[in-house]
PDB file of N, CA and C in Angstrom:
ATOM      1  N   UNK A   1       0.840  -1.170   0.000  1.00  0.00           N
ATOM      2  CA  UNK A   1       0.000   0.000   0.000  1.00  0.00           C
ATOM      3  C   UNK A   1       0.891   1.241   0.000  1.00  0.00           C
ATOM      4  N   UNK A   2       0.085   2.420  -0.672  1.00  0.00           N
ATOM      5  CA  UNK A   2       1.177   3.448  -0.850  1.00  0.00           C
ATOM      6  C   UNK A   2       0.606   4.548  -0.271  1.00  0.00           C
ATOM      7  N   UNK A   3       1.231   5.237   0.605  1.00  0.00           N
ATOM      8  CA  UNK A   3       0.793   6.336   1.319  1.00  0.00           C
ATOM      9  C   UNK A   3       1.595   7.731   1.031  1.00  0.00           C
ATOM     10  N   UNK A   4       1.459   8.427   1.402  1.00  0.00           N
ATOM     11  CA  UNK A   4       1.526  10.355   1.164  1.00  0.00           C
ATOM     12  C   UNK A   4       1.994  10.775   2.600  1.00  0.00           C
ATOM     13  N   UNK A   5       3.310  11.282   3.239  1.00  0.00           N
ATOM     14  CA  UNK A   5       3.678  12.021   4.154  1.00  0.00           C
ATOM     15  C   UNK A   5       4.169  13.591   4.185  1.00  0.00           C
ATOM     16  N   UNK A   6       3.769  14.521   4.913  1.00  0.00           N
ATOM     17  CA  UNK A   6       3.682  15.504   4.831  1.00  0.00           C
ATOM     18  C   UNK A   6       5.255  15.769   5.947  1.00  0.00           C
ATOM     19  N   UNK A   7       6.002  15.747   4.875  1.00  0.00           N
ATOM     20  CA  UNK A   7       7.382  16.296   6.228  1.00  0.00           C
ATOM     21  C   UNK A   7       7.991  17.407   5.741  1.00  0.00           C
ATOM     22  N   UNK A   8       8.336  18.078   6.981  1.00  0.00           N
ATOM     23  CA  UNK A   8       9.227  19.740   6.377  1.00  0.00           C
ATOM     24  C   UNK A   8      10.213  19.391   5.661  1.00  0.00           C
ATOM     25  N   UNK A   9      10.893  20.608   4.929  1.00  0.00           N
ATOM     26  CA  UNK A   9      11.358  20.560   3.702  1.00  0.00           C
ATOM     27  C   UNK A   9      12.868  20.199   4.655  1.00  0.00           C
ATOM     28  N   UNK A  10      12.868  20.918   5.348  1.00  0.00           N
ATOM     29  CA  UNK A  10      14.732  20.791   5.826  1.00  0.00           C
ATOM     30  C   UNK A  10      14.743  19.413   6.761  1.00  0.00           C
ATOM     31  N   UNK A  11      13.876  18.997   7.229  1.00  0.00           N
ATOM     32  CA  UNK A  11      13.976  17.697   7.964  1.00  0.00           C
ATOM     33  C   UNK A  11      14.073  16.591   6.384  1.00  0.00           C
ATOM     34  N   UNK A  12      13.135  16.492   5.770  1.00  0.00           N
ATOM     35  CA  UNK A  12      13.520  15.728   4.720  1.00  0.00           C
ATOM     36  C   UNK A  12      14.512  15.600   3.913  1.00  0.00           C
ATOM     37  N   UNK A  13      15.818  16.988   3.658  1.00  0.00           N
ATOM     38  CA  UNK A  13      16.502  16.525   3.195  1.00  0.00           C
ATOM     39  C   UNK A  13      17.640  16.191   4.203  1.00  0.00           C
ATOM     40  N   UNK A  14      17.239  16.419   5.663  1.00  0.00           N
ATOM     41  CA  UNK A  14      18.372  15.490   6.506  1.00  0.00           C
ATOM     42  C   UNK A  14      18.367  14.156   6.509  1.00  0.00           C
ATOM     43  N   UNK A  15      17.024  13.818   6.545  1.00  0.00           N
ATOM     44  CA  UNK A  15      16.440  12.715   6.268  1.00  0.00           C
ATOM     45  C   UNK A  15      17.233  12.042   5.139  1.00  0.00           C
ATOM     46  N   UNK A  16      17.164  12.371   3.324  1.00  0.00           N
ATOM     47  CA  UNK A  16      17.992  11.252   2.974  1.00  0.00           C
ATOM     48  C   UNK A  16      18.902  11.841   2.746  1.00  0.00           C
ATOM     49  N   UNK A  17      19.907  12.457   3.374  1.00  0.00           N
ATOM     50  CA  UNK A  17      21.463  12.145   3.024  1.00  0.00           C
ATOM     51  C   UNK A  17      21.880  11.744   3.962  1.00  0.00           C
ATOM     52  N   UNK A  18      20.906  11.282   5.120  1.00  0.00           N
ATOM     53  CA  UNK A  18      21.850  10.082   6.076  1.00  0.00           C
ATOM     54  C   UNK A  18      21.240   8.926   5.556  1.00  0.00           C
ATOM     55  N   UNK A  19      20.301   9.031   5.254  1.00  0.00           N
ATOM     56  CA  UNK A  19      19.651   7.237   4.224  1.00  0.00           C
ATOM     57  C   UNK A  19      21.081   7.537   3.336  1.00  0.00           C
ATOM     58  N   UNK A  20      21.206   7.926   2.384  1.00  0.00           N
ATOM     59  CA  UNK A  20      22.244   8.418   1.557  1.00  0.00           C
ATOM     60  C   UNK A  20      23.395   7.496   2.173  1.00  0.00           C
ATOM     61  N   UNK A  21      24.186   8.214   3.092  1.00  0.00           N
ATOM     62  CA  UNK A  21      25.304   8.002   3.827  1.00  0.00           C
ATOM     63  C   UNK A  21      25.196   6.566   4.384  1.00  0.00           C
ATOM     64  N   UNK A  22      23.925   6.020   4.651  1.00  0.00           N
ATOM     65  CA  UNK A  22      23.659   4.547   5.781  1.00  0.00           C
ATOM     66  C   UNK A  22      23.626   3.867   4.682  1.00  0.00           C
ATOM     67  N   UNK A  23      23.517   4.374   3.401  1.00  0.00           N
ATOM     68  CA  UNK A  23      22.845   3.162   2.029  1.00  0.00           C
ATOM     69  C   UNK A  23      21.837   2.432   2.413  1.00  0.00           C
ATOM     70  N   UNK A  24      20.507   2.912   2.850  1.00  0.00           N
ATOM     71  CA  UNK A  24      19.022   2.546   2.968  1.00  0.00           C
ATOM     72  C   UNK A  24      18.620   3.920   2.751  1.00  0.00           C
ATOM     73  N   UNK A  25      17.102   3.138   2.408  1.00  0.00           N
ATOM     74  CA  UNK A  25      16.139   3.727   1.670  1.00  0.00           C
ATOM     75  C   UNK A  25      15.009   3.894   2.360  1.00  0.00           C
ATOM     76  N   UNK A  26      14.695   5.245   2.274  1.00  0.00           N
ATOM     77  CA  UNK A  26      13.306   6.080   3.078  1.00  0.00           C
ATOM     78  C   UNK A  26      12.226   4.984   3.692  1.00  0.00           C
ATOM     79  N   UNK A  27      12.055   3.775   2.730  1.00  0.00           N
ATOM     80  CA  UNK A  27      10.848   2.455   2.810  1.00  0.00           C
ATOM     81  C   UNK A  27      11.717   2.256   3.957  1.00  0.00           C
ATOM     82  N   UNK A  28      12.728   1.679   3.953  1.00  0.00           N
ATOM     83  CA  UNK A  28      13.548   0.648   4.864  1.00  0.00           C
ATOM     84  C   UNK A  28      13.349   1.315   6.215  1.00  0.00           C
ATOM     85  N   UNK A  29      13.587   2.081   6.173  1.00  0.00           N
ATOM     86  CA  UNK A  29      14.187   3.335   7.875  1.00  0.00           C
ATOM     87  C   UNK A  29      12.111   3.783   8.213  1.00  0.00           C
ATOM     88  N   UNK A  30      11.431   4.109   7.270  1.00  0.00           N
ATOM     89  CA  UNK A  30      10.046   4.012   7.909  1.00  0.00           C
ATOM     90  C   UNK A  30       9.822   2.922   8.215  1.00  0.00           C
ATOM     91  N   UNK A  31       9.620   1.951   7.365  1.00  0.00           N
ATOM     92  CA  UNK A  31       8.850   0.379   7.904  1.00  0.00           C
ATOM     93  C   UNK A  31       9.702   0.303   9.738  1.00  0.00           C
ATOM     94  N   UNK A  32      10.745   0.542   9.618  1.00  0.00           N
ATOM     95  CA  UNK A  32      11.820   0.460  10.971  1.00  0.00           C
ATOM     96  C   UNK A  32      11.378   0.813  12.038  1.00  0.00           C
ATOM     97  N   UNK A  33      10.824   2.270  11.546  1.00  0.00           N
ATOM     98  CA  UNK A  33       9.899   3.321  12.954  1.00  0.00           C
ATOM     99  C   UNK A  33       8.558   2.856  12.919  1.00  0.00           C
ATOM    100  N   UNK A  34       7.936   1.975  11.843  1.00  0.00           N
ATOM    101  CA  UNK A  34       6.184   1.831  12.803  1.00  0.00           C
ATOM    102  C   UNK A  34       6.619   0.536  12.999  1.00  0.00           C
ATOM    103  N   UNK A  35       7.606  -0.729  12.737  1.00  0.00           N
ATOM    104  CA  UNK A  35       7.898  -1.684  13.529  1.00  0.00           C
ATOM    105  C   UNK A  35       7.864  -1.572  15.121  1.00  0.00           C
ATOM    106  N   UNK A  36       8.748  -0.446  15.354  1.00  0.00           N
ATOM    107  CA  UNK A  36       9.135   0.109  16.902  1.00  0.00           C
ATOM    108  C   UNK A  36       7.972   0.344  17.435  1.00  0.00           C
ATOM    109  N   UNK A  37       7.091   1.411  16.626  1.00  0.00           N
ATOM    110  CA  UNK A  37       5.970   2.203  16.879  1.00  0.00           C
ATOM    111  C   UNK A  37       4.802   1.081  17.596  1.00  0.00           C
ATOM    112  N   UNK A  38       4.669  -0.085  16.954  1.00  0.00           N
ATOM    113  CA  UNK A  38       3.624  -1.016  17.062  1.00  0.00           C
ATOM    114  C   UNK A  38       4.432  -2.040  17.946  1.00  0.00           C
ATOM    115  N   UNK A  39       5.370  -2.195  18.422  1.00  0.00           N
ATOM    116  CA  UNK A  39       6.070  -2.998  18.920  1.00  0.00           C
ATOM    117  C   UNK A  39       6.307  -4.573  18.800  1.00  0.00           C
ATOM    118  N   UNK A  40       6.148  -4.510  17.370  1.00  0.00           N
ATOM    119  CA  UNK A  40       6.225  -5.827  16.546  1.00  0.00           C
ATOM    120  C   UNK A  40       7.977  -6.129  16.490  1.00  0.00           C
ATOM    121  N   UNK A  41       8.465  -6.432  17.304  1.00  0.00           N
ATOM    122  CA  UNK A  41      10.202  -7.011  17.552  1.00  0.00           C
ATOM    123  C   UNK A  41      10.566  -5.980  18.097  1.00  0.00           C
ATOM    124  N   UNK A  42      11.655  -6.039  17.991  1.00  0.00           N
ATOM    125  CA  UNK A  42      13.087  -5.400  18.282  1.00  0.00           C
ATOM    126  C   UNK A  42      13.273  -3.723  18.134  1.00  0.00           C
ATOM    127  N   UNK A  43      13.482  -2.876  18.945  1.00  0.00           N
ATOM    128  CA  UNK A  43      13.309  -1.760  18.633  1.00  0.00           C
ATOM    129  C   UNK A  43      14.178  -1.307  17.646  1.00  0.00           C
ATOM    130  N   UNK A  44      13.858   0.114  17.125  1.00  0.00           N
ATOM    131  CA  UNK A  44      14.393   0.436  15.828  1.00  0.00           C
ATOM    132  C   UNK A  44      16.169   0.536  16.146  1.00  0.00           C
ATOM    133  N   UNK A  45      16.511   0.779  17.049  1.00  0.00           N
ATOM    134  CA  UNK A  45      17.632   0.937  17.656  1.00  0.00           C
ATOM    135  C   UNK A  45      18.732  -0.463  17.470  1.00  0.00           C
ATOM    136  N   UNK A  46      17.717  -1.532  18.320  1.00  0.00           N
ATOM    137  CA  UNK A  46      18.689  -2.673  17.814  1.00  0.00           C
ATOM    138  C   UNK A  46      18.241  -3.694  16.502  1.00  0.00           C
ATOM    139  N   UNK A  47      17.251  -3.025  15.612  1.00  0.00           N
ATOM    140  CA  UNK A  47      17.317  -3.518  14.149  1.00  0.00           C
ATOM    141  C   UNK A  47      18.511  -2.681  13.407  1.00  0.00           C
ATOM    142  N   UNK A  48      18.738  -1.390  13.698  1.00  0.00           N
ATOM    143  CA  UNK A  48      19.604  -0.381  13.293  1.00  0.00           C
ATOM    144  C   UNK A  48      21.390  -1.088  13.693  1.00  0.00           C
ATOM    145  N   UNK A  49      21.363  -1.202  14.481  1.00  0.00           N
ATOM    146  CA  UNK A  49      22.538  -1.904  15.108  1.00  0.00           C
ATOM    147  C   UNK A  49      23.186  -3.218  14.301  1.00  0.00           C
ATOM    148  N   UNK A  50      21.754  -4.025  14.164  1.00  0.00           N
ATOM    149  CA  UNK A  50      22.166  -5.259  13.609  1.00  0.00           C
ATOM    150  C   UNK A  50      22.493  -4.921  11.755  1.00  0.00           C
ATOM    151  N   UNK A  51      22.080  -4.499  11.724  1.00  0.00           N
ATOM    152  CA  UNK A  51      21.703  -4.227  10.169  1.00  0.00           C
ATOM    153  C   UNK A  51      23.643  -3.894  10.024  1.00  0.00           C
ATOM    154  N   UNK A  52      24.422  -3.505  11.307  1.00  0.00           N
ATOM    155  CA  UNK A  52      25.973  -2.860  10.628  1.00  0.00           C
ATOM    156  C   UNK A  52      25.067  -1.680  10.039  1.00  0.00           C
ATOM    157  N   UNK A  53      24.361   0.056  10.105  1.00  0.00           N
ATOM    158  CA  UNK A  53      24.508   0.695   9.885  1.00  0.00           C
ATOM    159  C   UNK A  53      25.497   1.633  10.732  1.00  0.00           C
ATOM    160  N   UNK A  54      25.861   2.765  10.783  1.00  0.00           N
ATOM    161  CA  UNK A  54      26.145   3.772  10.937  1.00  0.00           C
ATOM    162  C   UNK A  54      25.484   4.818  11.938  1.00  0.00           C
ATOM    163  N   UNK A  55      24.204   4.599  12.358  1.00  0.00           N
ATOM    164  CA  UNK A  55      23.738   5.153  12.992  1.00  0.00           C
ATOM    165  C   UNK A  55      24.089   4.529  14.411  1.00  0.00           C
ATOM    166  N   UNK A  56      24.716   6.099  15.168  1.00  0.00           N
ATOM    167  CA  UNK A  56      25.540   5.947  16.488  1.00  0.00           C
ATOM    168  C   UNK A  56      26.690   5.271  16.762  1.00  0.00           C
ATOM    169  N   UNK A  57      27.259   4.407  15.471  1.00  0.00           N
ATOM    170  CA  UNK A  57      28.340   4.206  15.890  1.00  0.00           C
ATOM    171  C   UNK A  57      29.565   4.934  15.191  1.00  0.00           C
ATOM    172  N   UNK A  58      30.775   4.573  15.409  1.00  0.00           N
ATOM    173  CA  UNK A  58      32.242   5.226  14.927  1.00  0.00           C
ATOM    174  C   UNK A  58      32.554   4.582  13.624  1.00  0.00           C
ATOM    175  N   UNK A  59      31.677   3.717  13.298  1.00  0.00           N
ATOM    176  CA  UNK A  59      31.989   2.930  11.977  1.00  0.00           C
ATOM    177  C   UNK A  59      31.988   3.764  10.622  1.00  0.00           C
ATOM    178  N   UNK A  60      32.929   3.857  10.035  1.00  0.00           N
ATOM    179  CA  UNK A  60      32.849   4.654   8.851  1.00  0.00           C
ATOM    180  C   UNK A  60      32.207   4.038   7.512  1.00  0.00           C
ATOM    181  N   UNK A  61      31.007   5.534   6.947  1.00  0.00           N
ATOM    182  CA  UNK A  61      29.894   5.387   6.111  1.00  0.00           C
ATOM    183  C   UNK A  61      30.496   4.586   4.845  1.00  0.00           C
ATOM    184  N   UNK A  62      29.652   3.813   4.091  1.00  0.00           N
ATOM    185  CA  UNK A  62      30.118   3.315   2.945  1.00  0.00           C
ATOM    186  C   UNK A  62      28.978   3.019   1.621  1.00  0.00           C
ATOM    187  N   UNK A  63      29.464   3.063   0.697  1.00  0.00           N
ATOM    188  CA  UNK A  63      28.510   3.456  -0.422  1.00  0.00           C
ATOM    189  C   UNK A  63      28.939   1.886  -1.535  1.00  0.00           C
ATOM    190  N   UNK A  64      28.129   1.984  -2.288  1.00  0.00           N
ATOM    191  CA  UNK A  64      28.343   1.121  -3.418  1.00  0.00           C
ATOM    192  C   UNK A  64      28.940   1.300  -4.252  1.00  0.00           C
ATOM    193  N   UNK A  65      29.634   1.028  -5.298  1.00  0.00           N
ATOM    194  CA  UNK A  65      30.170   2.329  -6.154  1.00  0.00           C
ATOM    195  C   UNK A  65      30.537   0.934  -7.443  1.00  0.00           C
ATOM    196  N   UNK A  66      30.057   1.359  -8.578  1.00  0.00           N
ATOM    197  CA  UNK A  66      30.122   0.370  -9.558  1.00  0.00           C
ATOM    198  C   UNK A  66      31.177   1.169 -10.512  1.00  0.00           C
ATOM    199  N   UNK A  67      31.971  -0.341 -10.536  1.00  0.00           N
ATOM    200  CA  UNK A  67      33.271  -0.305 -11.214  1.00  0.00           C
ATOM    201  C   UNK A  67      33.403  -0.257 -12.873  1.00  0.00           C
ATOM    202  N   UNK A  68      34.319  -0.181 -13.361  1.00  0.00           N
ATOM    203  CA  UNK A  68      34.239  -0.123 -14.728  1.00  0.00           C
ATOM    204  C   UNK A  68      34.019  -1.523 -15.701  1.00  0.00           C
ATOM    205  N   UNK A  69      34.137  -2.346 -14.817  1.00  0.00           N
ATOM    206  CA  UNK A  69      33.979  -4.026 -15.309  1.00  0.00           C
ATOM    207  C   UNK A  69      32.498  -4.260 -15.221  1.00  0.00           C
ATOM    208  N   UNK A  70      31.256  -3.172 -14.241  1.00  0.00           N
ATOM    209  CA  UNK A  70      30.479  -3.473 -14.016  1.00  0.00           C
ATOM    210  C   UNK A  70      30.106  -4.131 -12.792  1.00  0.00           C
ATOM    211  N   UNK A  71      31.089  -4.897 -12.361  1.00  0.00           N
ATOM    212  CA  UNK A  71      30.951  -5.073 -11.092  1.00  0.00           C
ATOM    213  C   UNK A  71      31.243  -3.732  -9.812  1.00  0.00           C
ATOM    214  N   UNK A  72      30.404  -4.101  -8.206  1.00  0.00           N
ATOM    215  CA  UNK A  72      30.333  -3.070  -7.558  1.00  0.00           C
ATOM    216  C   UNK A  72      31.186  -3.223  -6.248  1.00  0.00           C
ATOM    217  N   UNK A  73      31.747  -2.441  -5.728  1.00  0.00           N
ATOM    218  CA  UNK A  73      32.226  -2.504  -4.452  1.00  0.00           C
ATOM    219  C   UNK A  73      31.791  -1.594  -3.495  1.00  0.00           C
ATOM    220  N   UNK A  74      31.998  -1.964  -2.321  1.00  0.00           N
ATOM    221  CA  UNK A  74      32.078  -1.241  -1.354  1.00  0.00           C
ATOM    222  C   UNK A  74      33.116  -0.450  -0.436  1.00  0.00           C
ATOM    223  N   UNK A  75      32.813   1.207  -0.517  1.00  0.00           N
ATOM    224  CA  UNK A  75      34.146   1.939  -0.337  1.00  0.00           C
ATOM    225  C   UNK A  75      33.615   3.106   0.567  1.00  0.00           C
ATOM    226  N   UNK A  76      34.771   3.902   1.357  1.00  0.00           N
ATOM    227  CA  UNK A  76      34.360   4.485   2.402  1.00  0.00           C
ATOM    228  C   UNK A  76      34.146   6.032   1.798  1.00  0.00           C
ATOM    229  N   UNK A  77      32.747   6.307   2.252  1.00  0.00           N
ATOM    230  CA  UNK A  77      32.311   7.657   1.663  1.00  0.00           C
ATOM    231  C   UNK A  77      33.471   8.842   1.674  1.00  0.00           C
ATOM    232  N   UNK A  78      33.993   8.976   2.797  1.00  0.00           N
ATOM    233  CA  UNK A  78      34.770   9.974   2.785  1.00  0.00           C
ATOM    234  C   UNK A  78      36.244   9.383   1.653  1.00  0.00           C
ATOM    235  N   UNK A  79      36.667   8.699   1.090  1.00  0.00           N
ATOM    236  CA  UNK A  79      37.292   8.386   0.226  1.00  0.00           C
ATOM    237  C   UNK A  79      37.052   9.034  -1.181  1.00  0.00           C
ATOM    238  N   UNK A  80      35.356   9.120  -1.336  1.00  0.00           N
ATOM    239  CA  UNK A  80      35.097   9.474  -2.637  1.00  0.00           C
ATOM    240  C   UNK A  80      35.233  11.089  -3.141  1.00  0.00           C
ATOM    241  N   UNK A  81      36.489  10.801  -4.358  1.00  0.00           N
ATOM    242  CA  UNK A  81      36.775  12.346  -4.663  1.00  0.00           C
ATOM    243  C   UNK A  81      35.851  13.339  -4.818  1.00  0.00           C
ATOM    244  N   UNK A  82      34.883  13.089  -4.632  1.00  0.00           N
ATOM    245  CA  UNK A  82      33.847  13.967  -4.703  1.00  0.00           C
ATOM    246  C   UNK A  82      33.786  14.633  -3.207  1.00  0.00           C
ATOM    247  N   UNK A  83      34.127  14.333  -2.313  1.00  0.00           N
ATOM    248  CA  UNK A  83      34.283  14.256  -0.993  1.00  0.00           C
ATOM    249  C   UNK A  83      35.161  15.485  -0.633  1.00  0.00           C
ATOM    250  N   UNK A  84      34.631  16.473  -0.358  1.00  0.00           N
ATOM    251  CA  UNK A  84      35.615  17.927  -0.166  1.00  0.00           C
ATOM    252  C   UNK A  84      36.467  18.491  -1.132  1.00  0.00           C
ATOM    253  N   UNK A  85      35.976  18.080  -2.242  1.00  0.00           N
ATOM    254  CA  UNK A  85      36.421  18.786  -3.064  1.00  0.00           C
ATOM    255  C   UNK A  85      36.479  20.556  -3.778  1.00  0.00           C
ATOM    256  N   UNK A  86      35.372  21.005  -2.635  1.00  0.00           N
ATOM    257  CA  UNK A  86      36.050  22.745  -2.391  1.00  0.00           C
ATOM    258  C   UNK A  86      35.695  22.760  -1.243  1.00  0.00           C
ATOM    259  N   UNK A  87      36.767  22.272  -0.310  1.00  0.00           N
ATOM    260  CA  UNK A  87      37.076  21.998   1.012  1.00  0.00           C
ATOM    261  C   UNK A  87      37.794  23.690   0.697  1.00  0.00           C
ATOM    262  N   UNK A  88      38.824  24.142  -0.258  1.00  0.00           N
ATOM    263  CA  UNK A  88      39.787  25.233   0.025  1.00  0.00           C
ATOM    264  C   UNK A  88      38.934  26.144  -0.529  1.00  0.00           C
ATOM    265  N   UNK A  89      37.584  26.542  -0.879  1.00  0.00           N
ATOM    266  CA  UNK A  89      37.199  27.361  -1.544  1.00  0.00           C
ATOM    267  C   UNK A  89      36.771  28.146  -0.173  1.00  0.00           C
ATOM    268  N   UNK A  90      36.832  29.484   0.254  1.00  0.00           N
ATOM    269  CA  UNK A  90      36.649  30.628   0.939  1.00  0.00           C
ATOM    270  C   UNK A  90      35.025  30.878   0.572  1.00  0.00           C
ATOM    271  N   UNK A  91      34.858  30.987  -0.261  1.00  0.00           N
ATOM    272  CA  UNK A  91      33.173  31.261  -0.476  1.00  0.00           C
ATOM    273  C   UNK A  91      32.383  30.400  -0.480  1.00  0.00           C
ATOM    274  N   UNK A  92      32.867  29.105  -0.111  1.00  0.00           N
ATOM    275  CA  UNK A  92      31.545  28.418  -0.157  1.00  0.00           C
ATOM    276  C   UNK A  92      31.840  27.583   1.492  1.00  0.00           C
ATOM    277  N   UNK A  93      32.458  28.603   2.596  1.00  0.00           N
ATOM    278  CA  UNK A  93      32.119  28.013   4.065  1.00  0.00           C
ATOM    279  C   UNK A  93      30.489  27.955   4.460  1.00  0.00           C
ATOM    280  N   UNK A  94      29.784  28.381   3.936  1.00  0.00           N
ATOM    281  CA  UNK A  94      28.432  28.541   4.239  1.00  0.00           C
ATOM    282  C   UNK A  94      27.702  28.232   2.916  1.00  0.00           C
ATOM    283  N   UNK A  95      27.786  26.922   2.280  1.00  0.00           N
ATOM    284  CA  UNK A  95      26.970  26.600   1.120  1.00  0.00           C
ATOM    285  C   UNK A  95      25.347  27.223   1.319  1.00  0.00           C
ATOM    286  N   UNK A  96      24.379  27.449   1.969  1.00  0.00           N
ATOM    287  CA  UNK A  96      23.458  28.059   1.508  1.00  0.00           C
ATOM    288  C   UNK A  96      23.573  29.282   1.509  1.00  0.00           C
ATOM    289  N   UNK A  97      24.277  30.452   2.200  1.00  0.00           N
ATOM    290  CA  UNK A  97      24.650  32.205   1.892  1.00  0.00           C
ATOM    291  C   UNK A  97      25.297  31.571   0.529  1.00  0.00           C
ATOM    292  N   UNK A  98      26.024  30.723  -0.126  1.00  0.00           N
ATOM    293  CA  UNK A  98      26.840  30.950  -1.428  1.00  0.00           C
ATOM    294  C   UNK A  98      25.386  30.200  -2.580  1.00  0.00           C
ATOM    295  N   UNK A  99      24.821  29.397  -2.128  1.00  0.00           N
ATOM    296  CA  UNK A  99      23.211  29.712  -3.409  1.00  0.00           C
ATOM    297  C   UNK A  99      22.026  30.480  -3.052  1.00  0.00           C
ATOM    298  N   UNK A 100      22.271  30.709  -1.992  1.00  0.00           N
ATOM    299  CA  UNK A 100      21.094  32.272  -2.053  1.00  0.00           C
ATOM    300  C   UNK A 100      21.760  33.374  -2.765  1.00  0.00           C
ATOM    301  N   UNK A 101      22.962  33.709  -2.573  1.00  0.00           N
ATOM    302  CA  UNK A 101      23.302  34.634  -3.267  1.00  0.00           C
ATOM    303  C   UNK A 101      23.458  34.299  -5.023  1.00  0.00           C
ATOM    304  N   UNK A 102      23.872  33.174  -5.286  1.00  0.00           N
ATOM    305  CA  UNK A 102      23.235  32.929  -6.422  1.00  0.00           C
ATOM    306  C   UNK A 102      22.103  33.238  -7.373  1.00  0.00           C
ATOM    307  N   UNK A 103      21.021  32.620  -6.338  1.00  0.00           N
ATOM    308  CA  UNK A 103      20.127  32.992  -6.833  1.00  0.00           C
ATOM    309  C   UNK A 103      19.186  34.619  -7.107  1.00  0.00           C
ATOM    310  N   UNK A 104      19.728  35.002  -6.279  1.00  0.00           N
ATOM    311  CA  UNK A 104      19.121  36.867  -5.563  1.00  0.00           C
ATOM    312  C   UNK A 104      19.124  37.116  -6.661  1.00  0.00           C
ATOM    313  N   UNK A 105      19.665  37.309  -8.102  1.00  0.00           N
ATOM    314  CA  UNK A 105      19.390  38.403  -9.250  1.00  0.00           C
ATOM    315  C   UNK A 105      18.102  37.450  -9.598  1.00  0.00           C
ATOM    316  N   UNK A 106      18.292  36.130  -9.845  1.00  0.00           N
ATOM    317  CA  UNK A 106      17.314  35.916 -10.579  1.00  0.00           C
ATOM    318  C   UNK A 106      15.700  35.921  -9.965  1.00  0.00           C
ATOM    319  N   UNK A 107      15.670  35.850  -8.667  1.00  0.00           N
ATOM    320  CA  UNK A 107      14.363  35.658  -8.005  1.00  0.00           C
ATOM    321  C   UNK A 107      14.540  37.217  -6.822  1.00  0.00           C
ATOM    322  N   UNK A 108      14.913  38.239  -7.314  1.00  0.00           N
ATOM    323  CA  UNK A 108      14.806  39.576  -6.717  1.00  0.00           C
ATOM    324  C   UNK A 108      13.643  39.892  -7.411  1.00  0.00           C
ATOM    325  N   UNK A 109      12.458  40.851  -6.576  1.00  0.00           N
ATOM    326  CA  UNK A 109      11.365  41.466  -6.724  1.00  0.00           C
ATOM    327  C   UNK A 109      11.230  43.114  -6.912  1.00  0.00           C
TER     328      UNK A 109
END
């Protein structure tokens, strides 16, 4: 069955870039919370645990990342060059002041 949730805009995108970062998916991490919610097993805490995610522990995040043979591995997020790559840029310490200001000519009134 498919349902419709009404969540704020900035909670949702915290929401998946730690799904993102945990490599699960919005289904996976809800079904998790009305498991808990209804108290059908194990709380979400130690399904979270077992699963080897990332959430609360020191274990470093890891992603899938498909190779040029086609086959995929598993590698540690902060590894991926994409990963601070304007770490030295001065204007973008505050990524949203550096796309609001972006945007200001085009959506000024």
């Amino acid at each position: 069955m498919r349902t419709t949730i009404d969540i704020p805009d900035p909670m949702l995108r915290q929401v998946k870039a730690k799904c993102a970062l945990e490599g699960r998916t919005m289904r996976s991490l809800t079904l998790l919370f009305f498991q808990d919610w209804l108290g059908d097993g194990p709380s979400t805490a130690a399904l979270l645990a077992a699963e080897g995610t990332n959430a609360g522990s020191s274990a470093p995040a890891t992603a899938s990342v498909a190779g040029t043979d086609g086959s995929r591995k598993k590698v540690r997020i902060r590894d991926l060059p994409m990963i601070g790559m304007w770490k030295d840029r001065d204007d973008l310490s505050d990524p949203a002041a550096f796309v609001r200001g972006l945007r200001k000519p085009r959506f000024a009134t």
